[in-house]
PDB file of N, CA and C in Angstrom:
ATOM      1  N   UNK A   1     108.822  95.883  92.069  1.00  0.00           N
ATOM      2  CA  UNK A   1     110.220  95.638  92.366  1.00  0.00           C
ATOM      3  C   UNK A   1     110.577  94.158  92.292  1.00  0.00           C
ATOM      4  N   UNK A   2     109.581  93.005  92.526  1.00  0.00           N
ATOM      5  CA  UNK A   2     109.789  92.059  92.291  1.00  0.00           C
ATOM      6  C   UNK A   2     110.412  91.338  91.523  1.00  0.00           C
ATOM      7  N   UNK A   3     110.009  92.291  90.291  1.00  0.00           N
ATOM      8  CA  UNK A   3     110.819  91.378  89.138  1.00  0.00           C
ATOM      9  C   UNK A   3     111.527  91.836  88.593  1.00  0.00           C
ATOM     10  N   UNK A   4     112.506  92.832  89.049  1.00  0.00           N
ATOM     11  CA  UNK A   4     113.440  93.685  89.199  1.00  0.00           C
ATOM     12  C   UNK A   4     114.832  92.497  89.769  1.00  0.00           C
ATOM     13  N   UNK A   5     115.832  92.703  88.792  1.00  0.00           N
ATOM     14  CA  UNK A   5     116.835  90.987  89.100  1.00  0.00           C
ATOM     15  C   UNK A   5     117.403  91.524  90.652  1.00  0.00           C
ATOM     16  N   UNK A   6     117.383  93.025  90.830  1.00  0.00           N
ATOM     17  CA  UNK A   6     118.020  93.700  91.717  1.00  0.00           C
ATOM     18  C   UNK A   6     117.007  94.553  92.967  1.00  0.00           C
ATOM     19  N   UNK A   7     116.005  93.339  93.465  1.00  0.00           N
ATOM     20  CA  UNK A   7     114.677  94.614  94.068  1.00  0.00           C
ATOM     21  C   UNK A   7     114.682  95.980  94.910  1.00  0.00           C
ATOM     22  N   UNK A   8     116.070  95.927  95.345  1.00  0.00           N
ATOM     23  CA  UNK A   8     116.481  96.954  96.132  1.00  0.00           C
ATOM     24  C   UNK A   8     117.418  97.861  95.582  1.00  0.00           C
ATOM     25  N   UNK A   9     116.572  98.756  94.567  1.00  0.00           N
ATOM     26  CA  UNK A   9     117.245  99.773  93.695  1.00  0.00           C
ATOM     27  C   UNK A   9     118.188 100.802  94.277  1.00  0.00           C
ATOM     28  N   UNK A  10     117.714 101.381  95.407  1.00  0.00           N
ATOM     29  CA  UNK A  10     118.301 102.327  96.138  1.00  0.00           C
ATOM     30  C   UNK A  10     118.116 102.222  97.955  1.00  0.00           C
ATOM     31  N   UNK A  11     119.782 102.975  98.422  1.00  0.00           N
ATOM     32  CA  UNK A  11     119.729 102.476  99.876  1.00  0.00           C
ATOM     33  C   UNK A  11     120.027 103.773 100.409  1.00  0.00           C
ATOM     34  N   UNK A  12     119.073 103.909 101.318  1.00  0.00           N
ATOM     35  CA  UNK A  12     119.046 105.299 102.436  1.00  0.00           C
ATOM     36  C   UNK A  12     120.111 105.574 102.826  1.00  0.00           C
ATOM     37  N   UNK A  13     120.700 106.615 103.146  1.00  0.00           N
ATOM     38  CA  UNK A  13     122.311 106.508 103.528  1.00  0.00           C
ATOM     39  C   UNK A  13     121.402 107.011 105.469  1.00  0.00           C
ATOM     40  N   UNK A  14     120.687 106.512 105.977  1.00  0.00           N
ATOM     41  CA  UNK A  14     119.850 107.165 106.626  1.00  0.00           C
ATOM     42  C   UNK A  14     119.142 106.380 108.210  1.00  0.00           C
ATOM     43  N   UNK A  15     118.648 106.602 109.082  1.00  0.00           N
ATOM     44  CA  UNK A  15     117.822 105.389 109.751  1.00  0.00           C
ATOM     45  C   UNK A  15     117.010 105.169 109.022  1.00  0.00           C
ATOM     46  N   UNK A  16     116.084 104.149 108.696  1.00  0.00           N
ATOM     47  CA  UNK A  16     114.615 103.647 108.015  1.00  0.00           C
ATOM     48  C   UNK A  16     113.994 102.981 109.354  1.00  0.00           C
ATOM     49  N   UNK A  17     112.720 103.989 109.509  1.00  0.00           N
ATOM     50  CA  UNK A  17     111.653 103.377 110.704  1.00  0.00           C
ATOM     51  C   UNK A  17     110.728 102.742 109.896  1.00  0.00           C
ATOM     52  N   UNK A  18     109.760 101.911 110.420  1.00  0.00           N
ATOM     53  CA  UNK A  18     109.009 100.878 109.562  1.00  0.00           C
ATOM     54  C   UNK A  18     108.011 101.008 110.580  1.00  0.00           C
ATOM     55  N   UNK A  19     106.690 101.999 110.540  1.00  0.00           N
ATOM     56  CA  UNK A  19     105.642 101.715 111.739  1.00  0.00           C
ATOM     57  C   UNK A  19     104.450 101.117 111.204  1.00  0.00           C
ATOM     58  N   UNK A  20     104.293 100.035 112.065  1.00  0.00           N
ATOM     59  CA  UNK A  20     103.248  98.881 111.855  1.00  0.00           C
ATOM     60  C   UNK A  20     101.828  99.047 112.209  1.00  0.00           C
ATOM     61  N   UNK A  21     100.935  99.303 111.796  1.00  0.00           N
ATOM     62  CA  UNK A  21      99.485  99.242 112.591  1.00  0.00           C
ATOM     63  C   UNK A  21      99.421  97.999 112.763  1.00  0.00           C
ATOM     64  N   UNK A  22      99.426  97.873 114.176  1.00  0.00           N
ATOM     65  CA  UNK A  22      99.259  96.411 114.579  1.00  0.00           C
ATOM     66  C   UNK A  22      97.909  95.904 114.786  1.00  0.00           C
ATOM     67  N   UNK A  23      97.195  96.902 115.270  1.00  0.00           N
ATOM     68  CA  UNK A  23      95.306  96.062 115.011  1.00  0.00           C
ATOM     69  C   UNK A  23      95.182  95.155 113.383  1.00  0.00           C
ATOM     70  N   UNK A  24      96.010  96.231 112.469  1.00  0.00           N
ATOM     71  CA  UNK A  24      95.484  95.559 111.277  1.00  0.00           C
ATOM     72  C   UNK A  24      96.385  94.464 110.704  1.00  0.00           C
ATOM     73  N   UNK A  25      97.373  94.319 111.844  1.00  0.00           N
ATOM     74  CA  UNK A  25      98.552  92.938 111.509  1.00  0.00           C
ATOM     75  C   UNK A  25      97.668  91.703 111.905  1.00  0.00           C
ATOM     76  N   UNK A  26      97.383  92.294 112.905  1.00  0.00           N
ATOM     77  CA  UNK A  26      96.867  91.300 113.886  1.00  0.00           C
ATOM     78  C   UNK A  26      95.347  90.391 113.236  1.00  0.00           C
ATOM     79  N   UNK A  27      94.944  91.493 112.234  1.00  0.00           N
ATOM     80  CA  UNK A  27      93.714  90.891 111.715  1.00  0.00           C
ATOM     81  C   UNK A  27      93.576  89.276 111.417  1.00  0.00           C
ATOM     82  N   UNK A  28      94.801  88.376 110.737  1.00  0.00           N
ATOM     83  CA  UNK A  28      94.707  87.317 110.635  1.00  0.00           C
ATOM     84  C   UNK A  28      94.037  86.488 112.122  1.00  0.00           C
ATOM     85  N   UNK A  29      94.912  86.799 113.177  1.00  0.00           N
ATOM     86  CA  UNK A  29      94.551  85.631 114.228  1.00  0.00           C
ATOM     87  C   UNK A  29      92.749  86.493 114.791  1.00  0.00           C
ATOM     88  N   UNK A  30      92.679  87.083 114.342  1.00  0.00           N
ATOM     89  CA  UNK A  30      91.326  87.607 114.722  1.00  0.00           C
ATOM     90  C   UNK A  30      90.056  87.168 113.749  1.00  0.00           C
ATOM     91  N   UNK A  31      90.342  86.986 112.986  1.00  0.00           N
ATOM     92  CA  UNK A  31      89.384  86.715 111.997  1.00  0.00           C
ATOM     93  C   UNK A  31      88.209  85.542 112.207  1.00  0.00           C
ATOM     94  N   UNK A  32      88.606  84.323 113.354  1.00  0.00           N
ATOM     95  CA  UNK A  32      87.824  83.479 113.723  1.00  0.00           C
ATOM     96  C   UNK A  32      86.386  83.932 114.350  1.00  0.00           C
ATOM     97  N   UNK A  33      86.892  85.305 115.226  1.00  0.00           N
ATOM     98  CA  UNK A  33      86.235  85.744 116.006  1.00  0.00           C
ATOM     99  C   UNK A  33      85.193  86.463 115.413  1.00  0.00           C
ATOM    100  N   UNK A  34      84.788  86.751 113.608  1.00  0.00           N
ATOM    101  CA  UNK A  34      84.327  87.223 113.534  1.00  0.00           C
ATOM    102  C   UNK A  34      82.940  87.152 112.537  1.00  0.00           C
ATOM    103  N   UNK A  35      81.828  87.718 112.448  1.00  0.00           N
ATOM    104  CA  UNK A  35      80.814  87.560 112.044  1.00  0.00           C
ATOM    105  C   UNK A  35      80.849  86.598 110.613  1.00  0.00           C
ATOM    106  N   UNK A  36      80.333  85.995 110.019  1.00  0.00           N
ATOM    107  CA  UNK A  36      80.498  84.663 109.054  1.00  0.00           C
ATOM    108  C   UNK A  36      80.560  85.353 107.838  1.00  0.00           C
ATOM    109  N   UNK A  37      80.027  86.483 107.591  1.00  0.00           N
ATOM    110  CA  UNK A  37      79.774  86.968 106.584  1.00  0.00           C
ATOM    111  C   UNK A  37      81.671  87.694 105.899  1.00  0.00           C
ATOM    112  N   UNK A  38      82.052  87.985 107.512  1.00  0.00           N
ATOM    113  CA  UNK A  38      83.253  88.976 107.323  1.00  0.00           C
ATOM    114  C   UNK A  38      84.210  87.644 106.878  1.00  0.00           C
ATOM    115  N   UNK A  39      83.968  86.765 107.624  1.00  0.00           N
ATOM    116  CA  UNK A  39      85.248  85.385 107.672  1.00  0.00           C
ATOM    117  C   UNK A  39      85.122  85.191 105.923  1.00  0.00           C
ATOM    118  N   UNK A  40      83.904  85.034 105.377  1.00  0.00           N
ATOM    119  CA  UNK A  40      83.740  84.687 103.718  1.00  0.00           C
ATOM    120  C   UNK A  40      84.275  86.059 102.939  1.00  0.00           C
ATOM    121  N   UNK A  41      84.140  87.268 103.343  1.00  0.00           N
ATOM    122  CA  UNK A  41      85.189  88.240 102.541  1.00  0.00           C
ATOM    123  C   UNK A  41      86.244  87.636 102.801  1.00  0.00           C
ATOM    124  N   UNK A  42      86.761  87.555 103.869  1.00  0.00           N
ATOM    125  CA  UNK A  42      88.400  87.693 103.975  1.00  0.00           C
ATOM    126  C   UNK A  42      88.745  86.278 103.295  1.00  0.00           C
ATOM    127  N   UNK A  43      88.152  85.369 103.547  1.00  0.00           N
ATOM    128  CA  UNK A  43      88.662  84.409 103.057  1.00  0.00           C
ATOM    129  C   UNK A  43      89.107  84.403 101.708  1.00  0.00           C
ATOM    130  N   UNK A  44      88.120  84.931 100.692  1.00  0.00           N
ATOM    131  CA  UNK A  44      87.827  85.215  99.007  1.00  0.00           C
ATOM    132  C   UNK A  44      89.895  86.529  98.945  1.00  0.00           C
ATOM    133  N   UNK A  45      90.214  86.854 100.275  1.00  0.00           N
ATOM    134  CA  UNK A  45      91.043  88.264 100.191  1.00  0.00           C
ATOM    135  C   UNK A  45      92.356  87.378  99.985  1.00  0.00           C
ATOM    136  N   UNK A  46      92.193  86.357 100.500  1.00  0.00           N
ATOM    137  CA  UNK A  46      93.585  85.293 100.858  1.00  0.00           C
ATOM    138  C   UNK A  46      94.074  85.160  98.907  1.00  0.00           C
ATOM    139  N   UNK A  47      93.054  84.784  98.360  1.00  0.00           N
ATOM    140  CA  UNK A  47      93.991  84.457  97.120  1.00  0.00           C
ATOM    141  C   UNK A  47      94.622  85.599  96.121  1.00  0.00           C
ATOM    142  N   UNK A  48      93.972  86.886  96.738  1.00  0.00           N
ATOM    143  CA  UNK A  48      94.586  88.018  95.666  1.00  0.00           C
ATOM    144  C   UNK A  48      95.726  89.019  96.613  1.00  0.00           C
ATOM    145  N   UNK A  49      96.204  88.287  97.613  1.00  0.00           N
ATOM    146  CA  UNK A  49      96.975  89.250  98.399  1.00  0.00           C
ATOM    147  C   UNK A  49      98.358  88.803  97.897  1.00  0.00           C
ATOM    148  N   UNK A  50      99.657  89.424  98.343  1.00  0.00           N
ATOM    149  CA  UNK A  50     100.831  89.065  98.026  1.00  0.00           C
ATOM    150  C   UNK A  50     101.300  87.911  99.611  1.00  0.00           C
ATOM    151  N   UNK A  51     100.304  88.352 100.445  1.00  0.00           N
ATOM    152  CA  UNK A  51     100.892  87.708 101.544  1.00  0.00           C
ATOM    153  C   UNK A  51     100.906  85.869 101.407  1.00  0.00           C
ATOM    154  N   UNK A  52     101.088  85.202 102.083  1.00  0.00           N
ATOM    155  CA  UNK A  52     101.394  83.430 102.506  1.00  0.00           C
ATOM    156  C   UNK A  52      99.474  83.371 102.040  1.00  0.00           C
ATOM    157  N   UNK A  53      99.401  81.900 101.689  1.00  0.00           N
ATOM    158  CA  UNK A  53      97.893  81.803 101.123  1.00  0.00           C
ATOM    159  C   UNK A  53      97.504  81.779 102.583  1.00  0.00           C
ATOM    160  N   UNK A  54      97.726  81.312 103.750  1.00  0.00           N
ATOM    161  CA  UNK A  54      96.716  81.456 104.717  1.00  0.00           C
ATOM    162  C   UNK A  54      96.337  82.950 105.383  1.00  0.00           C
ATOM    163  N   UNK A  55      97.213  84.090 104.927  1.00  0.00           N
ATOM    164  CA  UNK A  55      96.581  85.265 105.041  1.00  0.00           C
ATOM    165  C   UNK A  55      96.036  85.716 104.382  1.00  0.00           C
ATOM    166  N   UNK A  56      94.938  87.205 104.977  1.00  0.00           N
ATOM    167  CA  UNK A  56      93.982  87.685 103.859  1.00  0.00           C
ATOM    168  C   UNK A  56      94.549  89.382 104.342  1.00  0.00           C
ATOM    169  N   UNK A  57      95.634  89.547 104.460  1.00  0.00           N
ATOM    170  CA  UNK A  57      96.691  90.711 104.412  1.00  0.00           C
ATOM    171  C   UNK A  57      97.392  90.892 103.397  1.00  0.00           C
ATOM    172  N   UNK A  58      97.706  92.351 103.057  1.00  0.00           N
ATOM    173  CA  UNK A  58      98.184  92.171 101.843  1.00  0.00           C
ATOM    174  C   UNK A  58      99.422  91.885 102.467  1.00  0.00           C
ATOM    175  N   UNK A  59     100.422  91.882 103.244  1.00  0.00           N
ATOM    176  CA  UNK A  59     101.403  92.277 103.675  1.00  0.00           C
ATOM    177  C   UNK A  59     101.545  91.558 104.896  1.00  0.00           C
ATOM    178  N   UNK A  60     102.557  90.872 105.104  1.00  0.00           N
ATOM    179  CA  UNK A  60     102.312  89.880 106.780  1.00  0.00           C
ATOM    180  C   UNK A  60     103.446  91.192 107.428  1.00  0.00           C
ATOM    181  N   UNK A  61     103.397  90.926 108.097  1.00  0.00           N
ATOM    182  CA  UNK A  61     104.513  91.617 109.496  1.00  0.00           C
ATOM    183  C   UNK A  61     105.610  91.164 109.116  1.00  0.00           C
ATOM    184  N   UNK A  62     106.519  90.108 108.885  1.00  0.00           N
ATOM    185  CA  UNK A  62     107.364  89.102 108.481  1.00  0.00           C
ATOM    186  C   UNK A  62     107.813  90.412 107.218  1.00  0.00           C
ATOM    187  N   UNK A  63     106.831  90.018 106.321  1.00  0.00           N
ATOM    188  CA  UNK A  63     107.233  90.478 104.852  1.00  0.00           C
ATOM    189  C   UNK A  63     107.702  91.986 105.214  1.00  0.00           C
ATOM    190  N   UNK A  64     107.036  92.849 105.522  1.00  0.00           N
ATOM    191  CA  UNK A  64     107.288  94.392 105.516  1.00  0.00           C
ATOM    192  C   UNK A  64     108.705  94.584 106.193  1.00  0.00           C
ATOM    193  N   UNK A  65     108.907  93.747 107.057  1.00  0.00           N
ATOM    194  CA  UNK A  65     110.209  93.512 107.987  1.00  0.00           C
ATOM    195  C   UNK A  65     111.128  93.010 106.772  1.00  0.00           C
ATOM    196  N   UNK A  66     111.409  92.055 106.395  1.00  0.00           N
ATOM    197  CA  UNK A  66     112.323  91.715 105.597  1.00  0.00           C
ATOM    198  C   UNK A  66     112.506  92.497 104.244  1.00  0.00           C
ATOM    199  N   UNK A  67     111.015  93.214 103.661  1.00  0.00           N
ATOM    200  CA  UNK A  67     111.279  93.531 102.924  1.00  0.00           C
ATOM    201  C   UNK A  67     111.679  95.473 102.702  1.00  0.00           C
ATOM    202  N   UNK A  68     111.454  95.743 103.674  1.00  0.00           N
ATOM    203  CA  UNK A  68     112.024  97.062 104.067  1.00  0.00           C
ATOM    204  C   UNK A  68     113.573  97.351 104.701  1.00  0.00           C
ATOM    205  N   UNK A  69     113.502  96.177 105.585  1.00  0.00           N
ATOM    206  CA  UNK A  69     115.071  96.089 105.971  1.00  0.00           C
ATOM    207  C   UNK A  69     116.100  96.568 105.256  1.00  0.00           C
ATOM    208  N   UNK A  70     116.506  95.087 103.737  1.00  0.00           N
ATOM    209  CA  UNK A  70     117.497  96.259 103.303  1.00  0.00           C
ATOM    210  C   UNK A  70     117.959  97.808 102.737  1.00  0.00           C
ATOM    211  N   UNK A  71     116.731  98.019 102.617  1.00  0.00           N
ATOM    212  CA  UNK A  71     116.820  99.468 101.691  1.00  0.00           C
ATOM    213  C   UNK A  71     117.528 100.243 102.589  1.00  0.00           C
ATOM    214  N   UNK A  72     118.148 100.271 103.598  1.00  0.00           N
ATOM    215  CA  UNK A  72     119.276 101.243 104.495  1.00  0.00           C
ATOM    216  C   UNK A  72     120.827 100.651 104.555  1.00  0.00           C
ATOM    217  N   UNK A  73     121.152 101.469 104.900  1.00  0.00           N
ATOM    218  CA  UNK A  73     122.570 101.429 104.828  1.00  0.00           C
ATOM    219  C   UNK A  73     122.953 101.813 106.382  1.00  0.00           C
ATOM    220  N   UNK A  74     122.070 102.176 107.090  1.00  0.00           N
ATOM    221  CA  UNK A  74     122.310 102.828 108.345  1.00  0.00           C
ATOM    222  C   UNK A  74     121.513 101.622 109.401  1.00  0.00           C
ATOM    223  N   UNK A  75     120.852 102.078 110.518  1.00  0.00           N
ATOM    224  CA  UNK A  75     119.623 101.136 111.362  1.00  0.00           C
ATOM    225  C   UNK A  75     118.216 101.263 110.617  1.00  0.00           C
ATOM    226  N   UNK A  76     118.049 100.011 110.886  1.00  0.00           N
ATOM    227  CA  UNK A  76     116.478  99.733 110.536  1.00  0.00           C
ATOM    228  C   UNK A  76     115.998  99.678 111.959  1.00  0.00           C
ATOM    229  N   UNK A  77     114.360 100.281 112.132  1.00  0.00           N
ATOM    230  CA  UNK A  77     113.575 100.509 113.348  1.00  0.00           C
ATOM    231  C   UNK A  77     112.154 100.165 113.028  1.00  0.00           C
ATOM    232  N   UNK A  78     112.084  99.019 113.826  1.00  0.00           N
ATOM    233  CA  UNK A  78     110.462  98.772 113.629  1.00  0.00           C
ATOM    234  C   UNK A  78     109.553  98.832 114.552  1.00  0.00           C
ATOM    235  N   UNK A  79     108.383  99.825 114.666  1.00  0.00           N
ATOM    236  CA  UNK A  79     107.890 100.535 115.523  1.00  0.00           C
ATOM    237  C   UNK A  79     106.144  99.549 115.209  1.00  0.00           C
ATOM    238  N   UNK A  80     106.085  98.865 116.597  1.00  0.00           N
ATOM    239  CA  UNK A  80     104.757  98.222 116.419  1.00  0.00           C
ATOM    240  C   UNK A  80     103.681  98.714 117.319  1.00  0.00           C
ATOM    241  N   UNK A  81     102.736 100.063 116.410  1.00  0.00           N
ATOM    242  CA  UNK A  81     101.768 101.049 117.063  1.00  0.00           C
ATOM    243  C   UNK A  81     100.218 100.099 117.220  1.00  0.00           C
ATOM    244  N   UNK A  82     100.104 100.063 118.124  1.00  0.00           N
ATOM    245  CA  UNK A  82      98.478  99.665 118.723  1.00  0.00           C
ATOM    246  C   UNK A  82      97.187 100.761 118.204  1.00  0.00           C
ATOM    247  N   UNK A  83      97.410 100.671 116.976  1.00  0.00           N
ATOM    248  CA  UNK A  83      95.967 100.928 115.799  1.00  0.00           C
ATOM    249  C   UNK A  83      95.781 100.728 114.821  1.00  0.00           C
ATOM    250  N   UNK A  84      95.042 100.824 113.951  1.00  0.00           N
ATOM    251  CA  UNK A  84      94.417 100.060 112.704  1.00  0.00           C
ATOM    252  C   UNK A  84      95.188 101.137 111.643  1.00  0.00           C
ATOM    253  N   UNK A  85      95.334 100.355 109.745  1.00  0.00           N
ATOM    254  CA  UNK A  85      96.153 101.102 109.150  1.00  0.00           C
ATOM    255  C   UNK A  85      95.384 102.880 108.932  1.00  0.00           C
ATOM    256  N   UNK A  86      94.273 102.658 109.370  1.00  0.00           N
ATOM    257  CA  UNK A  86      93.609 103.812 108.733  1.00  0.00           C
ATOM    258  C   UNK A  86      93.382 104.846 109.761  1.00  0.00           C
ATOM    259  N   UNK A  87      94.224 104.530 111.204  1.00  0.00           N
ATOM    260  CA  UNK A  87      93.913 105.647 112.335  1.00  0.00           C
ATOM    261  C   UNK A  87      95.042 106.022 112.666  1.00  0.00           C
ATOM    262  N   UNK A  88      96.441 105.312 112.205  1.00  0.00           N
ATOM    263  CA  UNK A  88      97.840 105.488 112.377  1.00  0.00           C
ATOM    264  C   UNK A  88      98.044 106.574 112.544  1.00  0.00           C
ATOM    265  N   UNK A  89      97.808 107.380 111.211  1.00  0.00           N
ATOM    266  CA  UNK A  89      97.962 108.976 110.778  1.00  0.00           C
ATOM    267  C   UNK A  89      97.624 109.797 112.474  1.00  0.00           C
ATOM    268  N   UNK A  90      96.465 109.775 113.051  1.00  0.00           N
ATOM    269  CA  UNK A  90      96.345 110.202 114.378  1.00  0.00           C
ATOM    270  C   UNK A  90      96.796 109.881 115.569  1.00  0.00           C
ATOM    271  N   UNK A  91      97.680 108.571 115.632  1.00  0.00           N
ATOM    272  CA  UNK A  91      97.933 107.924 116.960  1.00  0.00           C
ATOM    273  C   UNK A  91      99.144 109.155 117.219  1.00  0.00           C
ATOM    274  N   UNK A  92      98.676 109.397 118.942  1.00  0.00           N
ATOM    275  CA  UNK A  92      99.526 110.067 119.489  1.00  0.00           C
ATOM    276  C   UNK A  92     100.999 109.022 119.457  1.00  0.00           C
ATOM    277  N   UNK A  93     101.179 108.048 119.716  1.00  0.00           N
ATOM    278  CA  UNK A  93     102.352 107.287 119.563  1.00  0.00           C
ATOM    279  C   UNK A  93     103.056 107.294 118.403  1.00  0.00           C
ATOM    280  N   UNK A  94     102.509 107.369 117.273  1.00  0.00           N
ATOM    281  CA  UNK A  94     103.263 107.571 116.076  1.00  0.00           C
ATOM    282  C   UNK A  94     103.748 108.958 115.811  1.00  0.00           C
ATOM    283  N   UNK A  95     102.879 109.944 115.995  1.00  0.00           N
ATOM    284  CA  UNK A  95     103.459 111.267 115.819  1.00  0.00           C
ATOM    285  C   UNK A  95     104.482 111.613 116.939  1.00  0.00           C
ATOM    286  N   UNK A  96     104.263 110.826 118.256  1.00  0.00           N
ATOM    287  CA  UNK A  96     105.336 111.023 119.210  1.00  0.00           C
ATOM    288  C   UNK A  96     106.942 110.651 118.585  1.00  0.00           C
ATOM    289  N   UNK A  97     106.667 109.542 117.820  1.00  0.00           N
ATOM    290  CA  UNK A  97     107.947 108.490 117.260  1.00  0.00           C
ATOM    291  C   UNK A  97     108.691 109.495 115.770  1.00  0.00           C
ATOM    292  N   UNK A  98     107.398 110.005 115.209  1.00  0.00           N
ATOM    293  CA  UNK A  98     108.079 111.026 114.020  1.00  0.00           C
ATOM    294  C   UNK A  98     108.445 111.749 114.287  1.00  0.00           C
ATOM    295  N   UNK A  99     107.733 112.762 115.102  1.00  0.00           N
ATOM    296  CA  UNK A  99     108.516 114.413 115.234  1.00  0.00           C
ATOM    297  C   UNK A  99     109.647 113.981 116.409  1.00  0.00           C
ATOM    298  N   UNK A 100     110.058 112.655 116.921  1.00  0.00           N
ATOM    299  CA  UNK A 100     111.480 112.931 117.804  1.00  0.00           C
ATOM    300  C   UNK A 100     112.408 112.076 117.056  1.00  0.00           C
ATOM    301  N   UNK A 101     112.005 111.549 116.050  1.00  0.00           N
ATOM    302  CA  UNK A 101     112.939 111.267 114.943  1.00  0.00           C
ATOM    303  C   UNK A 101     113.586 112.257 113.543  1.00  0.00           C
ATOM    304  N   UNK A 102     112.351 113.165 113.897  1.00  0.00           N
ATOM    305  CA  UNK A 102     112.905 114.023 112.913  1.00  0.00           C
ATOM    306  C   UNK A 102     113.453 115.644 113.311  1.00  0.00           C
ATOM    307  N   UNK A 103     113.133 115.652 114.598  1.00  0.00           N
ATOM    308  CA  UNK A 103     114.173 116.655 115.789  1.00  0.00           C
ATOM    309  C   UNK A 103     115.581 116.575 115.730  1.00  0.00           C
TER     310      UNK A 103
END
């Protein structure tokens, strides 16, 4: 969509929720804390991500926020869940937030 003169092709006539795994937002300020071997992956992750060069996310919190925002026409909702991107799918908090959004 980037290089799209217009990146926001189409707008939800709709709410748009935006839920965040925040363990795995959070990974940047954590990364000090962690074994030397992991700090030299992530580091090598910083130059092929879309995120700011000092992250090794593809995606900062910032970005997904701004860049999800406009696609509605209605409210934007950003829901920041306490688990990693790959346990989301199970958090009782997120399925709490879908099925009473979609009630």
């Amino acid at each position: 969509c980037q290089a799209r003169e217009e990146p926001v092709y189409h707008r939800f006539r709709c709410d748009l929720h935006l839920l965040i795994a925040k363990t795995t937002q959070d990974f940047d300020s954590m990364i000090d804390r962690a074994p030397p071997e992991l700090r030299q992956e992530y580091e090598l992750r910083r130059a092929v991500t879309a995120s700011p060069p000092e992250s090794g996310l593809n995606w900062t919190s910032e970005m997904l926020r701004e860049g999800w925002g406009p696609w509605t026409e209605e409210d934007f909702h950003v829901h920041e869940v306490p688990t990693d991107h790959m346990t989301i799918k199970n958090s009782k908090l997120m399925q709490d937030i879908v099925f009473r959004e979609l009630a």
